[in-house]
N, C-alpha and C. Protein backbone atom coordinates (compact mmCIF):
# COMPACT_ATOMS: atom_id res chain seq x y z
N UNK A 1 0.84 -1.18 0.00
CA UNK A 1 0.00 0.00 0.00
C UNK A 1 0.89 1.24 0.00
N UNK A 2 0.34 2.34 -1.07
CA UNK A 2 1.20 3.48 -0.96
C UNK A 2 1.05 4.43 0.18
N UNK A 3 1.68 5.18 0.75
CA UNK A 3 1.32 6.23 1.54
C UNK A 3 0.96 7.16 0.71
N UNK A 4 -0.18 8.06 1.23
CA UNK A 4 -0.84 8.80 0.29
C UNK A 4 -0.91 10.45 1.34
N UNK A 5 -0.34 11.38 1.31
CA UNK A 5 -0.20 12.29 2.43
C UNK A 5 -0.79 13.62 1.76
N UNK A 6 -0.83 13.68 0.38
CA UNK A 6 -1.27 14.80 0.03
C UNK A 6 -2.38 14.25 -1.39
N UNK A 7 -3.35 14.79 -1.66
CA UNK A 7 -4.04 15.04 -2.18
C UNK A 7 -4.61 16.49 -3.37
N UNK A 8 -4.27 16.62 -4.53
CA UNK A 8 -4.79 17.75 -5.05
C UNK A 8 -5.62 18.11 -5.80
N UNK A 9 -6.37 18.42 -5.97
CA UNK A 9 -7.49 18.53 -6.99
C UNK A 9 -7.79 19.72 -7.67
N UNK A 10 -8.48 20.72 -8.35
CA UNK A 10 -8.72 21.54 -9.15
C UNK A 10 -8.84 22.97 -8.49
N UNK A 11 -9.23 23.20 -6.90
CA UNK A 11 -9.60 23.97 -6.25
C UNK A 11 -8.83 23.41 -4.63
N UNK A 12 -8.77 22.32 -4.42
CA UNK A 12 -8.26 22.07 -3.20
C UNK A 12 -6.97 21.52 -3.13
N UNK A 13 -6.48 21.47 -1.82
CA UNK A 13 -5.48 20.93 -1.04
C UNK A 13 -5.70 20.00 0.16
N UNK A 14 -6.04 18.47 -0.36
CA UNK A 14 -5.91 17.74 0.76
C UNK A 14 -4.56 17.34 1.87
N UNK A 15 -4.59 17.43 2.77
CA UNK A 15 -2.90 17.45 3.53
C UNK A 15 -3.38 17.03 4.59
N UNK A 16 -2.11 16.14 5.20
CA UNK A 16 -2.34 15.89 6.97
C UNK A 16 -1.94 17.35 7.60
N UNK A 17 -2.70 17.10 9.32
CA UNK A 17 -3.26 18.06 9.89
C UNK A 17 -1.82 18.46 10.23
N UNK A 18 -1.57 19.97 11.25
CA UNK A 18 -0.71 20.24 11.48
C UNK A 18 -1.60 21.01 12.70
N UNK A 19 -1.29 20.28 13.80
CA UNK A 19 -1.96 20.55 15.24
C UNK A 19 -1.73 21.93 15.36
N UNK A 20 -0.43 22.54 15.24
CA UNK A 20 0.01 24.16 15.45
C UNK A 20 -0.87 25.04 14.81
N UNK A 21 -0.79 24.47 13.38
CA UNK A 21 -0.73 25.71 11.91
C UNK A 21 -2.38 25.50 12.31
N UNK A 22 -2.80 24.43 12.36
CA UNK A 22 -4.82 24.18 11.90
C UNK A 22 -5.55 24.65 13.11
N UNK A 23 -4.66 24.51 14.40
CA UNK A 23 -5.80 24.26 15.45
C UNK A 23 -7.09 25.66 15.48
N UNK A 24 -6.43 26.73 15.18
CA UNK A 24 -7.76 27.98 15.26
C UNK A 24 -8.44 27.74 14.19
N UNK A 25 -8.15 27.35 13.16
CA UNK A 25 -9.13 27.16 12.07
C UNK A 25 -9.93 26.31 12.31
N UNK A 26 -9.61 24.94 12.94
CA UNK A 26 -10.35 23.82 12.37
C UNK A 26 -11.12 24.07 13.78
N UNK A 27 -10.88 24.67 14.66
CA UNK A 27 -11.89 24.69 15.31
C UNK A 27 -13.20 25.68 15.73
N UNK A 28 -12.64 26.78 14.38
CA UNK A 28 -13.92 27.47 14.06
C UNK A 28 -14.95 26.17 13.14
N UNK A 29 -14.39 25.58 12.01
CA UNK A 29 -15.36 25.36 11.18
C UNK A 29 -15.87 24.11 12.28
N UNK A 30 -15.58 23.52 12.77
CA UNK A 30 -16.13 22.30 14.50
C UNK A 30 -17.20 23.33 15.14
N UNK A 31 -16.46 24.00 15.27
CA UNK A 31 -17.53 25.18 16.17
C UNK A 31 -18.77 25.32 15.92
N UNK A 32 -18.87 25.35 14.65
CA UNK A 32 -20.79 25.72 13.89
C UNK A 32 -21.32 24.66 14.10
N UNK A 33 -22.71 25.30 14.59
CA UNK A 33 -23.70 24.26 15.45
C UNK A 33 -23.91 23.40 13.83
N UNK A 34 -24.47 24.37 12.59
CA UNK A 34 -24.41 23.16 11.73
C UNK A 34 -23.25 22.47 11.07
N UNK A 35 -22.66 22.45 11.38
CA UNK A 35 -21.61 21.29 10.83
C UNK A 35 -21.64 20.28 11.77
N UNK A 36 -21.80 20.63 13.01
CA UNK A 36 -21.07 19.64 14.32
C UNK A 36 -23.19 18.69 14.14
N UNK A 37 -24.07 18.86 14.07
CA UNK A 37 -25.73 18.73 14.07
C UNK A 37 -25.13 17.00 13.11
N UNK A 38 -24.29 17.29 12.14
CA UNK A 38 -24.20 15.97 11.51
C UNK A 38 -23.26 14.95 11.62
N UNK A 39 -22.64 15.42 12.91
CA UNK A 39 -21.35 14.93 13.19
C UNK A 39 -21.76 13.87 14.62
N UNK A 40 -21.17 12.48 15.18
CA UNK A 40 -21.52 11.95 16.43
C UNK A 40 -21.89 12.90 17.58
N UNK A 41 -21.53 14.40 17.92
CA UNK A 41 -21.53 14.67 18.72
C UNK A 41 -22.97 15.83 18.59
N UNK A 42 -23.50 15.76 17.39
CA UNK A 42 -24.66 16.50 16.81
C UNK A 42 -25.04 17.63 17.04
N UNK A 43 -23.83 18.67 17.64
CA UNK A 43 -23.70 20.20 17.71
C UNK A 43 -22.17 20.38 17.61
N UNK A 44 -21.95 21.73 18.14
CA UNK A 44 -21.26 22.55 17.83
C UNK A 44 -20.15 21.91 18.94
N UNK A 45 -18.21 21.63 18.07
CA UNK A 45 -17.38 21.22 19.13
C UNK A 45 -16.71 22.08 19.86
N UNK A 46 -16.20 22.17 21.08
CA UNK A 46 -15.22 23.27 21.25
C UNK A 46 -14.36 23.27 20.92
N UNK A 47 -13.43 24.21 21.16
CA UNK A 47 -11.98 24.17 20.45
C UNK A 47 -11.08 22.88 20.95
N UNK A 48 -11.22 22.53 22.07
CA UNK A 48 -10.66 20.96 22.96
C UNK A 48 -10.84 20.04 22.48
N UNK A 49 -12.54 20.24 21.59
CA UNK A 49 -13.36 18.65 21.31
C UNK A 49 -12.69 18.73 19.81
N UNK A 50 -13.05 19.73 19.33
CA UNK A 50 -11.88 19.84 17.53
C UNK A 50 -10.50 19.06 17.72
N UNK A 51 -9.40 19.60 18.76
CA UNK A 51 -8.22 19.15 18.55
C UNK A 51 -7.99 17.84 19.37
N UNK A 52 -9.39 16.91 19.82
CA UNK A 52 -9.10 15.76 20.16
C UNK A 52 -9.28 14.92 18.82
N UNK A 53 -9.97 15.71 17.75
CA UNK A 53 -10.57 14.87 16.86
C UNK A 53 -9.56 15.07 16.17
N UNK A 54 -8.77 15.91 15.75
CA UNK A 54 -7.79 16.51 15.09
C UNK A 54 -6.65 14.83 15.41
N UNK A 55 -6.57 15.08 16.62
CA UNK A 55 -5.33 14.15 17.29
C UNK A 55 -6.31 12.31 16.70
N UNK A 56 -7.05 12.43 16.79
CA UNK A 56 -7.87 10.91 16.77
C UNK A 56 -7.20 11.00 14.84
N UNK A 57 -7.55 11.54 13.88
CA UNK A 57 -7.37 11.65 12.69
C UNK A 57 -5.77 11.81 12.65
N UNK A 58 -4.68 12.19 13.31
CA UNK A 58 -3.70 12.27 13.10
C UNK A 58 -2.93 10.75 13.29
N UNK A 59 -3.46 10.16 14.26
CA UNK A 59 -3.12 8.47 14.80
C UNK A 59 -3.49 7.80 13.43
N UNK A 60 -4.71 8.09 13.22
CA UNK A 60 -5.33 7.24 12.08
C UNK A 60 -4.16 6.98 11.05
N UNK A 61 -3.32 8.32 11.42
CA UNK A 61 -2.55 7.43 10.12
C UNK A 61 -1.14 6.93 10.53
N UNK A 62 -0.99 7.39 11.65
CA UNK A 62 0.48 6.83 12.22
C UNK A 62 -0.12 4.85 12.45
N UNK A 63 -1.11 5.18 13.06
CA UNK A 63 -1.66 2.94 13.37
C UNK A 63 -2.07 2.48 11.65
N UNK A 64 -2.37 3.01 10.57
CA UNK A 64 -3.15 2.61 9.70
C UNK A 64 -2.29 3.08 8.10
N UNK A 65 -1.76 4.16 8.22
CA UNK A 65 -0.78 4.71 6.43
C UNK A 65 -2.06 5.19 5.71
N UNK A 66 -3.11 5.35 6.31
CA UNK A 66 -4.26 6.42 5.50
C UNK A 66 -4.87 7.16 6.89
N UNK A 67 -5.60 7.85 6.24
CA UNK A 67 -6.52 8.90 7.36
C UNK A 67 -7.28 9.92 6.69
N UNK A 68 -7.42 10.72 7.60
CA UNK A 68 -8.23 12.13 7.32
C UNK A 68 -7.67 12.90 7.51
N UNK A 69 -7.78 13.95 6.38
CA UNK A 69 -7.15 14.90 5.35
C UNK A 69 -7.58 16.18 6.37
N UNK A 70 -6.85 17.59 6.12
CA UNK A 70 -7.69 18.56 6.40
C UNK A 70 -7.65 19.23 4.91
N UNK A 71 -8.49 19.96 4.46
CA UNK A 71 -8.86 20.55 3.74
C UNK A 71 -9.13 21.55 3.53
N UNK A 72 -8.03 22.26 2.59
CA UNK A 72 -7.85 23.83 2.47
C UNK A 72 -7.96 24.26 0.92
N UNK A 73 -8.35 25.45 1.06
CA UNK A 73 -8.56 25.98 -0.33
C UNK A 73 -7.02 26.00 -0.91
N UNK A 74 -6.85 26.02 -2.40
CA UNK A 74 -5.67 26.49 -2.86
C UNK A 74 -4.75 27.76 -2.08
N UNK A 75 -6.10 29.03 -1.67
CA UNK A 75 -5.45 30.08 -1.08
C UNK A 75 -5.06 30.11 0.45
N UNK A 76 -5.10 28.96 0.68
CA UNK A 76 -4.66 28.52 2.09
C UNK A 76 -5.96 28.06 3.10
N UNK A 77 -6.51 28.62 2.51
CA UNK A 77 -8.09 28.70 4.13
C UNK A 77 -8.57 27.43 4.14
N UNK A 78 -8.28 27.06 5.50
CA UNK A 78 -9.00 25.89 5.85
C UNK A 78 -10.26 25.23 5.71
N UNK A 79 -11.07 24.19 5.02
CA UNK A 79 -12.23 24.37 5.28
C UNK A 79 -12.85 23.35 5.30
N UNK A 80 -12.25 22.00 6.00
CA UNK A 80 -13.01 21.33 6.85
C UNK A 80 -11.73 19.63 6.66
N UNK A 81 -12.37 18.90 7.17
CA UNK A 81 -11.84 17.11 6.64
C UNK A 81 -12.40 16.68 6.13
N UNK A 82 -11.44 15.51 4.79
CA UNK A 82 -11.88 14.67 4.33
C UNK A 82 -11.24 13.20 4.31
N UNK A 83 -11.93 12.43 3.89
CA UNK A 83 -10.51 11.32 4.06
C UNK A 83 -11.28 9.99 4.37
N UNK A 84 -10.21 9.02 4.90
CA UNK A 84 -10.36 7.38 5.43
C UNK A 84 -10.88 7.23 6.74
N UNK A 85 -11.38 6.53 7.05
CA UNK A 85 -11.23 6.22 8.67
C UNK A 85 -11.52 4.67 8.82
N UNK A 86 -10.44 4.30 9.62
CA UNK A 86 -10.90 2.75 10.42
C UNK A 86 -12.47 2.74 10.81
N UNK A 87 -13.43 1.85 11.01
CA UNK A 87 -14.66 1.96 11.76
C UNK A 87 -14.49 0.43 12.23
N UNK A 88 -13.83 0.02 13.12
CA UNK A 88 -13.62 -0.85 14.78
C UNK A 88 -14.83 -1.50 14.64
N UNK A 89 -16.00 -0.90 14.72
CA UNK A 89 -17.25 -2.05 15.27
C UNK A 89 -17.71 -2.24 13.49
N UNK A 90 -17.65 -2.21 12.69
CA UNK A 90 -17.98 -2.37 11.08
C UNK A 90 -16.83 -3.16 10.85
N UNK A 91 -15.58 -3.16 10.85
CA UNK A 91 -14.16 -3.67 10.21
C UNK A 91 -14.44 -2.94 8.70
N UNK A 92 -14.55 -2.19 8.92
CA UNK A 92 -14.93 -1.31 7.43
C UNK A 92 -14.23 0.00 7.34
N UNK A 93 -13.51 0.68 6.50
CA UNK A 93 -13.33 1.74 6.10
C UNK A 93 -14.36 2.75 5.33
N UNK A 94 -14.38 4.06 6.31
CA UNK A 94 -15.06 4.88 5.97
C UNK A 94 -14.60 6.47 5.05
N UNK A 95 -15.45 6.70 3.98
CA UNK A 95 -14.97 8.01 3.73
C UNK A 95 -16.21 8.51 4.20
N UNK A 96 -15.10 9.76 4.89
CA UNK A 96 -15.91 10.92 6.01
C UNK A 96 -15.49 12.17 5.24
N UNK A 97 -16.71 12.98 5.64
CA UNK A 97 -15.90 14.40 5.62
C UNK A 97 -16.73 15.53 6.44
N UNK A 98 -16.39 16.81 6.60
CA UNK A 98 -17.12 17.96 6.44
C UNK A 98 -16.73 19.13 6.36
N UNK A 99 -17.34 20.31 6.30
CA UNK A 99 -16.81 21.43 5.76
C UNK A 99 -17.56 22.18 6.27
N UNK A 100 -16.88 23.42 6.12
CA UNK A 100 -17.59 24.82 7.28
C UNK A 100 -19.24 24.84 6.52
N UNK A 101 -19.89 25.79 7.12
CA UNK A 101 -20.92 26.06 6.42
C UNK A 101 -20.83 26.92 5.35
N UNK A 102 -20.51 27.97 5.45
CA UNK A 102 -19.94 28.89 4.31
C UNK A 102 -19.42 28.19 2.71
N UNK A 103 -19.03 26.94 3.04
CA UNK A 103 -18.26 26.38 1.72
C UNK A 103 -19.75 25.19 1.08
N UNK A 104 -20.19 25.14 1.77
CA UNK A 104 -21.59 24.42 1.58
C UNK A 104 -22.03 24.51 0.53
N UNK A 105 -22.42 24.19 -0.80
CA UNK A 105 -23.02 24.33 -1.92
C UNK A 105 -22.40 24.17 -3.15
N UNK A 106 -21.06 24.66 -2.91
CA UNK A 106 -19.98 24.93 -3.78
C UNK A 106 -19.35 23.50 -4.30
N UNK A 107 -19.53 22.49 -4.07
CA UNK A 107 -18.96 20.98 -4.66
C UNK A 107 -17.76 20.84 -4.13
N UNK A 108 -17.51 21.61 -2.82
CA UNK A 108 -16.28 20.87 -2.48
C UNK A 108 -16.45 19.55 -1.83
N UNK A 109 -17.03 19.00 -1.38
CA UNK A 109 -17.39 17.75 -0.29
C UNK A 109 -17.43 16.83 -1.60
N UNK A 110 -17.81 16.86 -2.87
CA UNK A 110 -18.11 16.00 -3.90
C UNK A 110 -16.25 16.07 -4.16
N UNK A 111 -15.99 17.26 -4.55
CA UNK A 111 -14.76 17.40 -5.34
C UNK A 111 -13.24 16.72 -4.31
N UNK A 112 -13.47 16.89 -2.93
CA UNK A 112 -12.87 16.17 -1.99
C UNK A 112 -13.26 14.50 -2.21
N UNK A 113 -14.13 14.45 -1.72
CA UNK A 113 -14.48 13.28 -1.63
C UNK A 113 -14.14 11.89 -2.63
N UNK A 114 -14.23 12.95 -4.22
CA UNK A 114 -13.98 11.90 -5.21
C UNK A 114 -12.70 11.52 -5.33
N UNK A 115 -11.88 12.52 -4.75
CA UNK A 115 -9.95 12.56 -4.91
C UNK A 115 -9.53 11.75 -3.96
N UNK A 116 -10.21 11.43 -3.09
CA UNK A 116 -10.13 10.10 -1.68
C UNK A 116 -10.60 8.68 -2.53
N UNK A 117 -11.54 8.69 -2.82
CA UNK A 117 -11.96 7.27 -3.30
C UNK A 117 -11.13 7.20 -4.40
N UNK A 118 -10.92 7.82 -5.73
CA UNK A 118 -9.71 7.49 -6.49
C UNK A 118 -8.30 7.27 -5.35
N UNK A 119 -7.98 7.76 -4.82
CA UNK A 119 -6.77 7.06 -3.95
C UNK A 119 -6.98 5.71 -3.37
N UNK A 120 -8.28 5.45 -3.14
CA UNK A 120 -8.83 4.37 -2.38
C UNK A 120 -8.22 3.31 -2.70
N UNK A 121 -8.92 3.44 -4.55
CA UNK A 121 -9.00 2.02 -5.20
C UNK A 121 -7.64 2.14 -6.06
N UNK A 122 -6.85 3.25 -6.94
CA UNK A 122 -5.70 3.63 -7.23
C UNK A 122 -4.24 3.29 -6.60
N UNK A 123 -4.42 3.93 -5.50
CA UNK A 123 -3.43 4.18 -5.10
C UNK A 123 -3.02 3.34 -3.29
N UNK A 124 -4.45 3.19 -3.00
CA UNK A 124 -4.16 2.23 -1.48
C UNK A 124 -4.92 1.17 -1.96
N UNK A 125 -5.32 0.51 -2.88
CA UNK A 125 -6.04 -0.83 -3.58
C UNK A 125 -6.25 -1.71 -2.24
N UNK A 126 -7.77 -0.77 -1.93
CA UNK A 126 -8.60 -1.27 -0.74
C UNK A 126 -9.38 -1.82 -1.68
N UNK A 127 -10.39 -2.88 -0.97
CA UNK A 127 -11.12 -3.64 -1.98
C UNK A 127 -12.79 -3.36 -1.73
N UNK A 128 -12.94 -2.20 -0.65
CA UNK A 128 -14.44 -1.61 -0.38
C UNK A 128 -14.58 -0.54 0.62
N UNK A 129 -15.50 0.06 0.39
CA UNK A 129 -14.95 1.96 1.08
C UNK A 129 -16.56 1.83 1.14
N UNK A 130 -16.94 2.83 2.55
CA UNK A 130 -18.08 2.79 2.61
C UNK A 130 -18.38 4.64 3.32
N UNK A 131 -19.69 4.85 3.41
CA UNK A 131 -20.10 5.93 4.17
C UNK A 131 -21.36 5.79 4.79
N UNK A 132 -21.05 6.47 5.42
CA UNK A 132 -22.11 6.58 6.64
C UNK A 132 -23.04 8.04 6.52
N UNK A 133 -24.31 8.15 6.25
CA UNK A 133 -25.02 9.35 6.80
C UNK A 133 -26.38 9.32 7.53
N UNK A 134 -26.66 10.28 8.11
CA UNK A 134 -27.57 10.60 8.98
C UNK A 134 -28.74 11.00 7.82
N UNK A 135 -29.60 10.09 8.09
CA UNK A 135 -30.80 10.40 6.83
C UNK A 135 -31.41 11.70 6.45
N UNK A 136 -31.28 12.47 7.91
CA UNK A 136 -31.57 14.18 7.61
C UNK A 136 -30.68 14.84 6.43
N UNK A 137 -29.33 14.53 6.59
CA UNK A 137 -28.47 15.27 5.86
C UNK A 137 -28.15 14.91 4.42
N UNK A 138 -29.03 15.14 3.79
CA UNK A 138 -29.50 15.02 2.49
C UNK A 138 -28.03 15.25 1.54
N UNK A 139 -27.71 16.20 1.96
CA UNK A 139 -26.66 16.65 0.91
C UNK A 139 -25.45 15.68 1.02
N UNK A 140 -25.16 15.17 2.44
CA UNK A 140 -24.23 13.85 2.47
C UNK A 140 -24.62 12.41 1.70
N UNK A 141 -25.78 12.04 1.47
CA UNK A 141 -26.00 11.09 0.98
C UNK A 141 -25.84 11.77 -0.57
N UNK A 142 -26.19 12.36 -1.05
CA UNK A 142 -25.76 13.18 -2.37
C UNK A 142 -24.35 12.94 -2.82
N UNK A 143 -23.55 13.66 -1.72
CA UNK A 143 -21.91 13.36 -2.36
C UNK A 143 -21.86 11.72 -1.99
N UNK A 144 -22.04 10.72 -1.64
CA UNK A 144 -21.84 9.79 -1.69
C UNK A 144 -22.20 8.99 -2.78
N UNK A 145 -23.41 9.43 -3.45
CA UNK A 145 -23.63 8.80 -4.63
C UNK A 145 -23.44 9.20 -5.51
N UNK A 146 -22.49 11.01 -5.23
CA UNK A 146 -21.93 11.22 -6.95
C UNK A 146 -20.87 10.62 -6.88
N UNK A 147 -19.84 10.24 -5.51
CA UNK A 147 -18.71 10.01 -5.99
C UNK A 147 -18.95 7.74 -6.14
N UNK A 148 -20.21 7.45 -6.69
CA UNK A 148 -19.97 6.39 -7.08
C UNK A 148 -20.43 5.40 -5.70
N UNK A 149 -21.06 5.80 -4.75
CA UNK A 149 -21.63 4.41 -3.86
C UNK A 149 -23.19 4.72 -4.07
N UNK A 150 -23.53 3.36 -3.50
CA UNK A 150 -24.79 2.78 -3.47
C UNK A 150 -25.41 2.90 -2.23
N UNK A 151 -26.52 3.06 -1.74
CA UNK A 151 -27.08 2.88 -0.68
C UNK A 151 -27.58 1.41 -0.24
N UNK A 152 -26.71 0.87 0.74
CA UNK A 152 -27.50 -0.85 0.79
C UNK A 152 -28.04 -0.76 1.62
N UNK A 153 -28.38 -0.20 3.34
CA UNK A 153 -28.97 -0.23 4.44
C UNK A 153 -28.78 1.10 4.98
N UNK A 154 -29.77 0.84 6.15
CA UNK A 154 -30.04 1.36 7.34
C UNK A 154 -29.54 0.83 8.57
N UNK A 155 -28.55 1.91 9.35
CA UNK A 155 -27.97 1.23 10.47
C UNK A 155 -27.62 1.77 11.27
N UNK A 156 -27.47 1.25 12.64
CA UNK A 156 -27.61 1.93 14.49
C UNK A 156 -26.05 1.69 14.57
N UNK A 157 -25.02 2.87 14.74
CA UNK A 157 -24.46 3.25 15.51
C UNK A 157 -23.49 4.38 16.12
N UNK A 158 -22.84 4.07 17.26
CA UNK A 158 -22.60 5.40 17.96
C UNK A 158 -23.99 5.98 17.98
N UNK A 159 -24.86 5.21 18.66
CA UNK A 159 -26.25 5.82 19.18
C UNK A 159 -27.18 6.81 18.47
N UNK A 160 -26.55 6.43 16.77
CA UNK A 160 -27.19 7.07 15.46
C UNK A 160 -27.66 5.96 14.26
N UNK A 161 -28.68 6.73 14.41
CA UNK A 161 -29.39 5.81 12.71
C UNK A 161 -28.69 6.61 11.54
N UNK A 162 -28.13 5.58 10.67
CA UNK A 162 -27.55 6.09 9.60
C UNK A 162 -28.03 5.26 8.23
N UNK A 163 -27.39 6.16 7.12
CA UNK A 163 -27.55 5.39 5.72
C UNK A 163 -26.55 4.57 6.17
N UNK A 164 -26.37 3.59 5.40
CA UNK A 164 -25.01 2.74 4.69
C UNK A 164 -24.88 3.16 3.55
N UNK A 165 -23.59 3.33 2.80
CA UNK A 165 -23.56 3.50 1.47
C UNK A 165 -22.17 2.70 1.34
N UNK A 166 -21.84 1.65 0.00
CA UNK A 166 -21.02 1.41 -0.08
C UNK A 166 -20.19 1.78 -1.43
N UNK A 167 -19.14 1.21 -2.08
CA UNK A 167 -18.84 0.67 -3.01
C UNK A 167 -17.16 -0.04 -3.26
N UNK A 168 -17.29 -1.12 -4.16
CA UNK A 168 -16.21 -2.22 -4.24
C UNK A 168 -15.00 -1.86 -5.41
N UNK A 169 -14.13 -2.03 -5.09
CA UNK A 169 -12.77 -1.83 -6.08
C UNK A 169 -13.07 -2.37 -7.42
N UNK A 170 -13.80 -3.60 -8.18
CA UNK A 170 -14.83 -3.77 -9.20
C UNK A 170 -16.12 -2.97 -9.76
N UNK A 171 -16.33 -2.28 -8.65
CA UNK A 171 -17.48 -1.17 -8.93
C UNK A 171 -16.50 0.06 -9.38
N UNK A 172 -15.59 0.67 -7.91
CA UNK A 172 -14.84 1.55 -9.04
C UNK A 172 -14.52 1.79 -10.36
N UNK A 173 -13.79 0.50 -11.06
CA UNK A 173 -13.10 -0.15 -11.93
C UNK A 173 -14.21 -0.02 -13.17
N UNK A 174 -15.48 -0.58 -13.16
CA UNK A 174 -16.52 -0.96 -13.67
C UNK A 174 -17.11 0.54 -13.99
N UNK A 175 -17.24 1.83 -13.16
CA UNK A 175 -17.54 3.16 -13.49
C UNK A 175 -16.64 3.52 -14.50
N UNK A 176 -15.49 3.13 -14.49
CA UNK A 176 -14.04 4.15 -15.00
C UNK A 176 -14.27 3.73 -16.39
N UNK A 177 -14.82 2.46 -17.21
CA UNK A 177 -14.66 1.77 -17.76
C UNK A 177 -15.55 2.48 -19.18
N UNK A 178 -16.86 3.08 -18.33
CA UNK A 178 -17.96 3.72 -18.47
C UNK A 178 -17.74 4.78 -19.23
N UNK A 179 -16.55 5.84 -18.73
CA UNK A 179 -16.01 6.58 -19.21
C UNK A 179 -15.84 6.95 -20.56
């Protein structure tokens, strides 16, 4: 598996976190009650609860050689995570993300999101990537099925009902093909 540490795409800069340089940023865009409403903790984090998550996403990749990205505009400004995550009670890898509210509408969460799953199946040749959303948050199940998953279930956890959405390194493969 390759290590994959940076990410670039047309408008963004995916990069691991940098506890110093990110911590005031990333814990404004944590801060907004709506961003944090779709997140396990389903409001707004403090700046403590941001840079524990910060530190939880930074391990991710020291125990694992993938993780979650922070995500900055080309012109530097921070504006939210995207990326891998272990999920322990699934044995499943998840792509997660989110982004301030302000950046909301604009296709970054699609345009992130799709530059992770091409690394997925590309470049860390995982053989199934999945996501998780909260059925309210419409626009998350959206980027999940532009960047190519399916919805297979409905499912309880971390004390949340969520979508399932998946898709398989043959499904990737099988879109590209399409092309």
């Amino acid at each position: 598996m390759e290590l994959v540490q940076t990410l670039v795409t047309d408008r963004l800069i995916l990069r691991m976190f940098d506890e110093e340089k990110d911590a005031e940023n990333y814990a404004r865009v944590l801060g907004q009650d709506e961003v944090g409403r779709y997140l396990p903790k389903r409001g707004a984090y403090s700046p403590e609860e941001a840079m524990r998550m910060m530190a939880f996403f930074i391990k991710g990749w020291e125990d694992r050689g993938f993780g979650t990205f922070a995500v900055q505009m080309k012109d530097g400004e921070l504006i939210g995570h995207c990326g891998l995550n272990y999920v322990k009670d699934l044995d499943e890898v998840e792509l997660l993300y989110a982004f301030s509210r302000e950046s909301w509408g604009q296709g970054f969460a699609a345009e992130a999101a799709a530059a992770c799953v091409k690394a997925v199946f590309e470049r860390l040749h995982l053989d199934r990537l999945i996501g998780l959303a909260m059925p309210a948050n419409q626009g998350s199940g959206k980027v999940l099925k532009k960047v190519g998953m399916a919805r297979e279930k409905d499912i309880s956890l971390w004390n949340m009902e969520l979508q399932y959405f998946s898709m398989t390194a043959e499904d990737y493969w099988s879109s590209k093909k399409d092309l």
